[in-house]
N, C-alpha and C. Protein backbone atom coordinates (compact mmCIF):
# COMPACT_ATOMS: atom_id res chain seq x y z
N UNK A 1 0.83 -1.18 0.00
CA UNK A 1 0.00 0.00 0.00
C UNK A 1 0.88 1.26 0.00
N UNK A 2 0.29 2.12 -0.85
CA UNK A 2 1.33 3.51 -0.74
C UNK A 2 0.93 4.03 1.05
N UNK A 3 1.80 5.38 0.68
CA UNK A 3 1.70 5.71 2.45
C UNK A 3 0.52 6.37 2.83
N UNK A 4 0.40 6.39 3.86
CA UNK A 4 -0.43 6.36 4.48
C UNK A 4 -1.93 8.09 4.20
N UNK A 5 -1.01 9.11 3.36
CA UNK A 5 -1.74 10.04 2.96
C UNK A 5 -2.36 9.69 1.59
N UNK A 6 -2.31 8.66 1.18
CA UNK A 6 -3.02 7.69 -0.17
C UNK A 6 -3.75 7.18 0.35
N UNK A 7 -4.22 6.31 1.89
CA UNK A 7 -4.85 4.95 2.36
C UNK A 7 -6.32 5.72 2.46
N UNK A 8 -7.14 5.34 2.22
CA UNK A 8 -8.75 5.81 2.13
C UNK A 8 -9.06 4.26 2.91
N UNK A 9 -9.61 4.41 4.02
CA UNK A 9 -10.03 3.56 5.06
C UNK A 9 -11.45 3.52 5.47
N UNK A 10 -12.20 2.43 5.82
CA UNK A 10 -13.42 2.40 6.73
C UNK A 10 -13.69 0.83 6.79
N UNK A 11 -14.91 0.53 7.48
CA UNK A 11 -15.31 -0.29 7.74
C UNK A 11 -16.43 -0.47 8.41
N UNK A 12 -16.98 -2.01 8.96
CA UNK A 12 -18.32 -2.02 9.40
C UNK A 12 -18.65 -1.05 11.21
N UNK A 13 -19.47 -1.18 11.54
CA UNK A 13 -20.23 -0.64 12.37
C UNK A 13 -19.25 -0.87 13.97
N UNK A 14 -18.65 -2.02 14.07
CA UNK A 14 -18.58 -2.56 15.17
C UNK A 14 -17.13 -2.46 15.39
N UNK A 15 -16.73 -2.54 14.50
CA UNK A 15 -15.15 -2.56 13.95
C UNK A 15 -14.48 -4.07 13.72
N UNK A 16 -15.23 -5.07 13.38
CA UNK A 16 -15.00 -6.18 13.17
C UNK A 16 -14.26 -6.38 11.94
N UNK A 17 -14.32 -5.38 11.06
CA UNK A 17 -14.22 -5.43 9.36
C UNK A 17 -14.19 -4.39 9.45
N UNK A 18 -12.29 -4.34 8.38
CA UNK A 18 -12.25 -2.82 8.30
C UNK A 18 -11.42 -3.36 6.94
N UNK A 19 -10.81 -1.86 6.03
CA UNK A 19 -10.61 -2.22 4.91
C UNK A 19 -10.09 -1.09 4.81
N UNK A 20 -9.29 -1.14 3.87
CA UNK A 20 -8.36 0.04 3.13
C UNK A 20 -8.09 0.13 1.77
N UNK A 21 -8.00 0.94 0.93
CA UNK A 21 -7.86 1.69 -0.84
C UNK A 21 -6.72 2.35 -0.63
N UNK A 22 -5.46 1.81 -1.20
CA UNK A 22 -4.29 2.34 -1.28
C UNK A 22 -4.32 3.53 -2.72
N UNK A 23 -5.56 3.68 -3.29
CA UNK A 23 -5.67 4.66 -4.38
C UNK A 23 -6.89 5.51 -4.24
N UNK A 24 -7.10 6.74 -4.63
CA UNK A 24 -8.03 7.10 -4.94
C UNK A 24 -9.36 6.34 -5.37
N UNK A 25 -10.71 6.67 -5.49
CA UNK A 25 -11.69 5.74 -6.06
C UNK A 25 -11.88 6.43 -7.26
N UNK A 26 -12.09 5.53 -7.98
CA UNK A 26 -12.59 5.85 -9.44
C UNK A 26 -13.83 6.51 -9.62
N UNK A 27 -14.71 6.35 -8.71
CA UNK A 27 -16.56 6.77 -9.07
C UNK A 27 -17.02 6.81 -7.97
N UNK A 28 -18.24 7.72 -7.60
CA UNK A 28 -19.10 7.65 -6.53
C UNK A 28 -20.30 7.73 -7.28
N UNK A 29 -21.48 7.28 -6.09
CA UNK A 29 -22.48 7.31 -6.93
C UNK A 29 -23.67 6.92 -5.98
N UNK A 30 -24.43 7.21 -6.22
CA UNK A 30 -26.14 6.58 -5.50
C UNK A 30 -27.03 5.88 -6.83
N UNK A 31 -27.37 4.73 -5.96
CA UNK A 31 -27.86 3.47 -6.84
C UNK A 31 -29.16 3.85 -6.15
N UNK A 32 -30.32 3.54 -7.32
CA UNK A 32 -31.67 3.55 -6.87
C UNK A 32 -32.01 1.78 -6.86
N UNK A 33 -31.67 0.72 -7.64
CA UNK A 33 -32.23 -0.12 -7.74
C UNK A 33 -32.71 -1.33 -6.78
N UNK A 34 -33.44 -1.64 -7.11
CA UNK A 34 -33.98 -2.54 -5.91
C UNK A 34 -33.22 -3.31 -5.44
N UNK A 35 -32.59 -4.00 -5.81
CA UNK A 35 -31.53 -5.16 -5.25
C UNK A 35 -30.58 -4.09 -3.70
N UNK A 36 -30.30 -3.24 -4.25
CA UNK A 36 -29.78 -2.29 -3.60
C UNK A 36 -30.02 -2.14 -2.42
N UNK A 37 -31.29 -1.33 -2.58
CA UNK A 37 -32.31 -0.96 -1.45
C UNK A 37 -32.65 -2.04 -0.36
N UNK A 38 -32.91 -3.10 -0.97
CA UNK A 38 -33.24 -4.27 -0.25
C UNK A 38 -31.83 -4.53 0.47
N UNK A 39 -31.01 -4.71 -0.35
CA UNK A 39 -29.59 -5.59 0.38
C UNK A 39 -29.20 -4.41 1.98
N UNK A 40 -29.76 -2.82 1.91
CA UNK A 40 -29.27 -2.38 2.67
C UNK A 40 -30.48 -1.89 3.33
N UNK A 41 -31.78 -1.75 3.31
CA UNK A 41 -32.70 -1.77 3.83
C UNK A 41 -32.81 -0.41 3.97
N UNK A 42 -32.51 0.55 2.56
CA UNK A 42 -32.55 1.94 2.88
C UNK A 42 -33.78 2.20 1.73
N UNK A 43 -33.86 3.62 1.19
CA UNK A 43 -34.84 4.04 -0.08
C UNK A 43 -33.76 4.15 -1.10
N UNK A 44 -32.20 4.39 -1.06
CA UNK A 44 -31.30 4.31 -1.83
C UNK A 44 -29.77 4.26 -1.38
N UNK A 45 -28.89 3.58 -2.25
CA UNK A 45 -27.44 3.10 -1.57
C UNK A 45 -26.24 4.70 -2.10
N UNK A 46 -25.17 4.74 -1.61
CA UNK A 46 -24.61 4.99 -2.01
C UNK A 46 -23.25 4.46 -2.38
N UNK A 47 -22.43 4.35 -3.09
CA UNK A 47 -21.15 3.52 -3.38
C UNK A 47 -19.92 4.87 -3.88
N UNK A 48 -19.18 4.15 -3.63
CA UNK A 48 -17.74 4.04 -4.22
C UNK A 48 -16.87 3.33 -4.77
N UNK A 49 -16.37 3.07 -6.05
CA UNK A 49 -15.86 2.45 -6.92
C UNK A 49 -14.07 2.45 -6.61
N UNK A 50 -13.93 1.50 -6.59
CA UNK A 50 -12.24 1.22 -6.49
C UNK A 50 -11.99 0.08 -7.63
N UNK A 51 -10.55 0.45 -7.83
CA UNK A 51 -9.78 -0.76 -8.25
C UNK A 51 -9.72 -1.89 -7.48
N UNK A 52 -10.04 -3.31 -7.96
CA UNK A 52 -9.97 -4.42 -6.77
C UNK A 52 -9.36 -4.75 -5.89
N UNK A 53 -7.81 -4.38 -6.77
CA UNK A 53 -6.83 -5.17 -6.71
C UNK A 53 -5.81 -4.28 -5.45
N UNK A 54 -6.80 -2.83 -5.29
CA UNK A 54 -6.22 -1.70 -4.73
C UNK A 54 -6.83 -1.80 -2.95
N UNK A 55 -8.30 -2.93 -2.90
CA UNK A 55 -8.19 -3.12 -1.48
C UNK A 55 -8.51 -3.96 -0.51
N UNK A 56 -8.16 -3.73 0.30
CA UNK A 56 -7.70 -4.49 1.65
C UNK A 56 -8.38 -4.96 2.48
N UNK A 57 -9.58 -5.84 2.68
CA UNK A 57 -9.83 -6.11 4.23
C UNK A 57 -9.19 -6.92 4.71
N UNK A 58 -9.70 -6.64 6.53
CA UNK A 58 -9.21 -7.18 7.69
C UNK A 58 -10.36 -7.53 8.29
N UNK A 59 -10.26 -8.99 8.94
CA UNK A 59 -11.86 -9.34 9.61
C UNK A 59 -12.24 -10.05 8.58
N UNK A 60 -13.03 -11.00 9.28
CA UNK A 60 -14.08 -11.90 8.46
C UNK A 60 -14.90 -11.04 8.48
N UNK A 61 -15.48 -11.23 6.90
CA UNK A 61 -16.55 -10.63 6.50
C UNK A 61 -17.39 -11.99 5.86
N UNK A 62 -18.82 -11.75 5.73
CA UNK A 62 -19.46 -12.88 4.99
C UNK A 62 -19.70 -12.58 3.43
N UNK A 63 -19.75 -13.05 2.31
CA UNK A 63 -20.23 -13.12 1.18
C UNK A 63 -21.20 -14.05 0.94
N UNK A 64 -22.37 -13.06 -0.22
CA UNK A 64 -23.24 -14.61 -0.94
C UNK A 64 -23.49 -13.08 -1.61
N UNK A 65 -23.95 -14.87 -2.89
CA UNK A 65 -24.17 -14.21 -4.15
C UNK A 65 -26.00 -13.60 -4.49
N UNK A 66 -26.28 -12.53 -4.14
CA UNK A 66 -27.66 -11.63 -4.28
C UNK A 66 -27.79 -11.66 -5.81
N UNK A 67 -27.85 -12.11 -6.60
CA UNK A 67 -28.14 -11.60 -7.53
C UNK A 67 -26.98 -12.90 -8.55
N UNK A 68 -27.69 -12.97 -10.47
CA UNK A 68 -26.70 -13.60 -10.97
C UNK A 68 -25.35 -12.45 -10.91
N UNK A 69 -24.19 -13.21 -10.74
CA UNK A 69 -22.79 -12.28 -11.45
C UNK A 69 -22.65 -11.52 -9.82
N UNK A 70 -23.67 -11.27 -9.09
CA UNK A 70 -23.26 -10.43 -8.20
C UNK A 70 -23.24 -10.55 -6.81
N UNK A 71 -22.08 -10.74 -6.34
CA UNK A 71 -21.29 -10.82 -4.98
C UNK A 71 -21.37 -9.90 -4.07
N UNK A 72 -22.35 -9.31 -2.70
CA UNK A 72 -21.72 -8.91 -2.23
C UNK A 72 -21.51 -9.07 -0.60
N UNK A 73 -21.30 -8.09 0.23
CA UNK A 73 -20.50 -8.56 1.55
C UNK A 73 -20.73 -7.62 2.55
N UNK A 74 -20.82 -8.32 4.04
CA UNK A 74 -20.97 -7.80 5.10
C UNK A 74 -20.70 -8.46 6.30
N UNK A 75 -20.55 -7.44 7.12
CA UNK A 75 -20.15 -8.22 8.80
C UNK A 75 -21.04 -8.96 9.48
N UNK A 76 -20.23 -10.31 9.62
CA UNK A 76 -21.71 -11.38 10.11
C UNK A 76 -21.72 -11.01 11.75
N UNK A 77 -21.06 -10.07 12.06
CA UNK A 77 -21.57 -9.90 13.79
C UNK A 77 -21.89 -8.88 14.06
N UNK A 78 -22.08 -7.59 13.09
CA UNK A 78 -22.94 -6.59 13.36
C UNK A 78 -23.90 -5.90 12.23
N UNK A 79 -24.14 -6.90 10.98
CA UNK A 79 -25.16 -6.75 10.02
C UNK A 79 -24.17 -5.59 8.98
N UNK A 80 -23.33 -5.00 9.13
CA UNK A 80 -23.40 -4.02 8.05
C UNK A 80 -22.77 -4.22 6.97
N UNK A 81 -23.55 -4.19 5.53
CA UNK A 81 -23.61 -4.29 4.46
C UNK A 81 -21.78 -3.71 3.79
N UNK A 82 -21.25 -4.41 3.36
CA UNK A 82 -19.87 -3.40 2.98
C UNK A 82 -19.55 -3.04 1.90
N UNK A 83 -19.61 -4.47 1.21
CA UNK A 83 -19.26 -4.59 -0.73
C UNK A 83 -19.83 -5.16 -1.74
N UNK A 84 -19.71 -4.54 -3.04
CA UNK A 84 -20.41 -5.11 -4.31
C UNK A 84 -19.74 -5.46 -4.77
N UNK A 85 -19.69 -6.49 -6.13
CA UNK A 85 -18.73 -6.80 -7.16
C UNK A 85 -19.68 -7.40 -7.97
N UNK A 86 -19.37 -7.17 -9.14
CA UNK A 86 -20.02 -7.63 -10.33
C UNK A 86 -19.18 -8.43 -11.21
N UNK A 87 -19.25 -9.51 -11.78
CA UNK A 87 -18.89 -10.75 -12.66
C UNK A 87 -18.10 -10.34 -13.89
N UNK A 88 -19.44 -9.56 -14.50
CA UNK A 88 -18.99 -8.51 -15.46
C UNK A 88 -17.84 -7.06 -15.37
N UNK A 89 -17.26 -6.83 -14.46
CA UNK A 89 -16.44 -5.94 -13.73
C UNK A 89 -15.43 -6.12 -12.66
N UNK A 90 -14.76 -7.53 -12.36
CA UNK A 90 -14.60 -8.21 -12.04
C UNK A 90 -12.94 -7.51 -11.14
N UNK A 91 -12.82 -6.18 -12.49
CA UNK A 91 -11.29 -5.51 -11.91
C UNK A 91 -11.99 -4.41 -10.51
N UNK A 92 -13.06 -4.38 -10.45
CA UNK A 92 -13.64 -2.89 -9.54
C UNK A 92 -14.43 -3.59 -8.17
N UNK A 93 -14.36 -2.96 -7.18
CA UNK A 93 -15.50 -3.61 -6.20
C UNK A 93 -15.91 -1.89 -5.70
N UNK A 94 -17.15 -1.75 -5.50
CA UNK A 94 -17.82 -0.78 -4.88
C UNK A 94 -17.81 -1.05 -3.36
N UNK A 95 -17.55 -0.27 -2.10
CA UNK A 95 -17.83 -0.17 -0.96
C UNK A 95 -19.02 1.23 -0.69
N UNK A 96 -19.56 0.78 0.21
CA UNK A 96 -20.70 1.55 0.67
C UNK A 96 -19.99 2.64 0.87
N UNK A 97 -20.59 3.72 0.68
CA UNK A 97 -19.86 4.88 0.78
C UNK A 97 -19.61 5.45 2.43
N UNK A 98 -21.27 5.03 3.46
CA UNK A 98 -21.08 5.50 4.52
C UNK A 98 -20.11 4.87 5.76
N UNK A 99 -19.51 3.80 4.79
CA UNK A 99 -18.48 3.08 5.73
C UNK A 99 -17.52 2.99 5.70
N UNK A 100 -17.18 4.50 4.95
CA UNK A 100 -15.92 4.89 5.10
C UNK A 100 -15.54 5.76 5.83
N UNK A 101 -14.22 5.74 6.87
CA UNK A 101 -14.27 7.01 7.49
C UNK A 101 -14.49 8.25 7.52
N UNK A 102 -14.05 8.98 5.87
CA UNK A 102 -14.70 10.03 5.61
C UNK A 102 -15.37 9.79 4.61
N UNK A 103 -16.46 9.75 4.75
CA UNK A 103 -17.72 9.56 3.83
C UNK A 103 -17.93 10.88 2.94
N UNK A 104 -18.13 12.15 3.64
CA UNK A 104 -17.92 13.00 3.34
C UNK A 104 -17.07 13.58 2.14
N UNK A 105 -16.12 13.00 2.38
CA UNK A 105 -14.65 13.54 0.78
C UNK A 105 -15.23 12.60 -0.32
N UNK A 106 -16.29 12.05 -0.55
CA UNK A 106 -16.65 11.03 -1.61
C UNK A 106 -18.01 11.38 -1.67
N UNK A 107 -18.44 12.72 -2.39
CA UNK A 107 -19.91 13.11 -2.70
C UNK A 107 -20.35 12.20 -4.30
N UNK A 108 -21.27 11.66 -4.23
CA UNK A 108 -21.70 11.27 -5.86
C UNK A 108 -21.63 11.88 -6.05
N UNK A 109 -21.36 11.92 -8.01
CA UNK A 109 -21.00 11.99 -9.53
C UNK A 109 -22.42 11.91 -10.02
N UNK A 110 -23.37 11.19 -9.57
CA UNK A 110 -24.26 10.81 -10.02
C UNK A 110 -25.45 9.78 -9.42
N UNK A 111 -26.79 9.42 -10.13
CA UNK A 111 -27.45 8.55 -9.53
C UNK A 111 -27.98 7.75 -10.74
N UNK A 112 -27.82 6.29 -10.37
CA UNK A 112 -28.43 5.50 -11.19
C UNK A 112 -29.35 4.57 -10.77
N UNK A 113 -30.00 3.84 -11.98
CA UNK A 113 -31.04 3.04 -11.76
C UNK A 113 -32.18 3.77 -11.13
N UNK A 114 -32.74 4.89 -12.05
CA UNK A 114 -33.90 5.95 -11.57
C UNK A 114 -34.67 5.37 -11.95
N UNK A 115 -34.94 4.37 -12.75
CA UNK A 115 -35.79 3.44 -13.31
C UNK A 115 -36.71 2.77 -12.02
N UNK A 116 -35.62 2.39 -11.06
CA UNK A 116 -36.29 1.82 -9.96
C UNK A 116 -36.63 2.78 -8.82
N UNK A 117 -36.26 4.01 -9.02
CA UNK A 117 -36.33 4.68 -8.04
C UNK A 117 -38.29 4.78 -7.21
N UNK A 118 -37.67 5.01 -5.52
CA UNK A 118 -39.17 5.04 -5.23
C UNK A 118 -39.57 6.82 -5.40
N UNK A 119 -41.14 6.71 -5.75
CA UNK A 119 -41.67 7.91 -6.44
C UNK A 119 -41.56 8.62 -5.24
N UNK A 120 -41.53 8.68 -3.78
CA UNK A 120 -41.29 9.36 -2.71
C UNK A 120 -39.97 9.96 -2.46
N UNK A 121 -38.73 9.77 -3.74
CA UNK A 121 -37.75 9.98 -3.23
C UNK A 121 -37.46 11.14 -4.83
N UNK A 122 -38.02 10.74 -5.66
CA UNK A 122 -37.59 11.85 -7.31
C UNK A 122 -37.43 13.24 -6.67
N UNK A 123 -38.44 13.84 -5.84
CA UNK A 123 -38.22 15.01 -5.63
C UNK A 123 -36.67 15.81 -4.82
N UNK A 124 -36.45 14.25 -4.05
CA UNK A 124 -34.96 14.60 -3.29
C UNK A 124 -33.71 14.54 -4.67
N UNK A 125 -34.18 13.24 -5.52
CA UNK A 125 -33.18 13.36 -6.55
C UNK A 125 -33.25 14.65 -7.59
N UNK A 126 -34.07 15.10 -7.83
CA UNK A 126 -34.66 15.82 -8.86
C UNK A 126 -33.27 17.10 -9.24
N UNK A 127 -32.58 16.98 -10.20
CA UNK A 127 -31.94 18.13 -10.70
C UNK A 127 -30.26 18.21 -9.88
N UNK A 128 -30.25 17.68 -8.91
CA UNK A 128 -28.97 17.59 -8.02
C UNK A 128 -27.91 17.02 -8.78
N UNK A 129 -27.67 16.14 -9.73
CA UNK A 129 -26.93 14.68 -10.21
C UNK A 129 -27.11 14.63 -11.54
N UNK A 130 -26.17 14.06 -12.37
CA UNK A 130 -26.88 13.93 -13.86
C UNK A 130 -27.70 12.32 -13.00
N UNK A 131 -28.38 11.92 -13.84
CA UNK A 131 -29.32 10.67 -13.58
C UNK A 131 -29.38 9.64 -14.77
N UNK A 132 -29.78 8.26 -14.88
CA UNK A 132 -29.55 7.73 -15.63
C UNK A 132 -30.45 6.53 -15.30
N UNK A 133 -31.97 6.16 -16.03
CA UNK A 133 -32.20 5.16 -15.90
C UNK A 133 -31.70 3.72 -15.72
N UNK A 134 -30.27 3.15 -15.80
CA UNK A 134 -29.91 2.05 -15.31
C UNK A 134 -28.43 2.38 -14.99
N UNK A 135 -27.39 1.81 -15.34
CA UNK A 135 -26.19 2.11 -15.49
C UNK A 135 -25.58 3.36 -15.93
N UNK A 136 -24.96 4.30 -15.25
CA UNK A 136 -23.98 5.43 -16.37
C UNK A 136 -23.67 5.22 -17.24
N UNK A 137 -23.05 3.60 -17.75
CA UNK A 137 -21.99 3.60 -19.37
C UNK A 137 -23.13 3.16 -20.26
N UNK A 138 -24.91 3.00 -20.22
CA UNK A 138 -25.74 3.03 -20.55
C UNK A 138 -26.17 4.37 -22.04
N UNK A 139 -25.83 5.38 -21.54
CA UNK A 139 -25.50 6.67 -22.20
C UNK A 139 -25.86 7.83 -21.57
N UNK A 140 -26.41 8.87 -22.44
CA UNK A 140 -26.66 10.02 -21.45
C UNK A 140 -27.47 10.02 -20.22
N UNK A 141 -27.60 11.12 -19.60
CA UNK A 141 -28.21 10.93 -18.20
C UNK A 141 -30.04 11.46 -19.21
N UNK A 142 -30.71 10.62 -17.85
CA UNK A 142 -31.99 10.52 -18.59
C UNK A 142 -33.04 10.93 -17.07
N UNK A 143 -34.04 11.23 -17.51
CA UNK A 143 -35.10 11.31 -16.11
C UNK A 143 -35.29 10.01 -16.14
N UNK A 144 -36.22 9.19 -15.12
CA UNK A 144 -36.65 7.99 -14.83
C UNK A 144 -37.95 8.07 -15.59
N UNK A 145 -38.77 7.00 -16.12
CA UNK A 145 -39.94 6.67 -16.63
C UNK A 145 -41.10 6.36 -15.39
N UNK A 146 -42.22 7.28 -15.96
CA UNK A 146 -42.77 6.85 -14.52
C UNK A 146 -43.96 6.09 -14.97
């Protein structure tokens, strides 16, 4: 890992699972889609995109696969949700954004999967973010279909 003014750190709730990004993250972002919502029991997630290969946990963490292609992970002794990875993307893993120590220095870029978004929440998204019915590399940012 580079030194220590490179290390972008956090982890779960309890401190059972903690983890470190010896690089910058590539992307931030708020996911509307259901899988999402459900896996974290919120109205919408937020993430951060890293290189895989760039981080680190410490602590057992649990994995299972939610979804085809998609992996992700959390602390089996205090519930909190940590990481995504996708099959198809296989070099990147997303960590929750609020479980990083500074959550804060990592504002979304954007929000996707407005497609799924709940209709109680458009008005919080509305105009803040470009937006994008499913994925960003999908194409331009789009309103959601209602």
């Amino acid at each position: 890992m580079p030194p220590d003014s490179t290390v972008i750190s956090g982890g779960c709730r309890c401190g059972s699972v903690r983890y470190r990004a010896g690089e910058a993250p590539l992307h931030s972002m708020i996911c509307h889609c259901q899988s999402c919502r459900r896996s974290a029991g919120a109205p919408l997630v937020s993430w951060v995109t890293f290189r895989a290969n760039c981080v680190e946990f410490h602590g057992i963490r649990r994995i299972y696969p939610s979804s085809p292609g998609v992996e992700r992970s959390f602390c089996p002794a205090c519930g909190t949700p940590l990481s995504y990875t996708h099959a198809d993307r296989p070099e990147h893993i997303d960590v929750l954004t609020c479980t990083l120590d500074t959550p804060e220095a990592y504002p979304p870029q954007n929000d996707s999967w407005l497609e799924d978004d709940l209709p109680w929440m458009r008005a919080e998204v509305a105009a803040t973010r470009p937006g994008y019915r499913q994925f960003r590399t999908d194409g331009p940012p789009g309103e959601s279909d209602d």
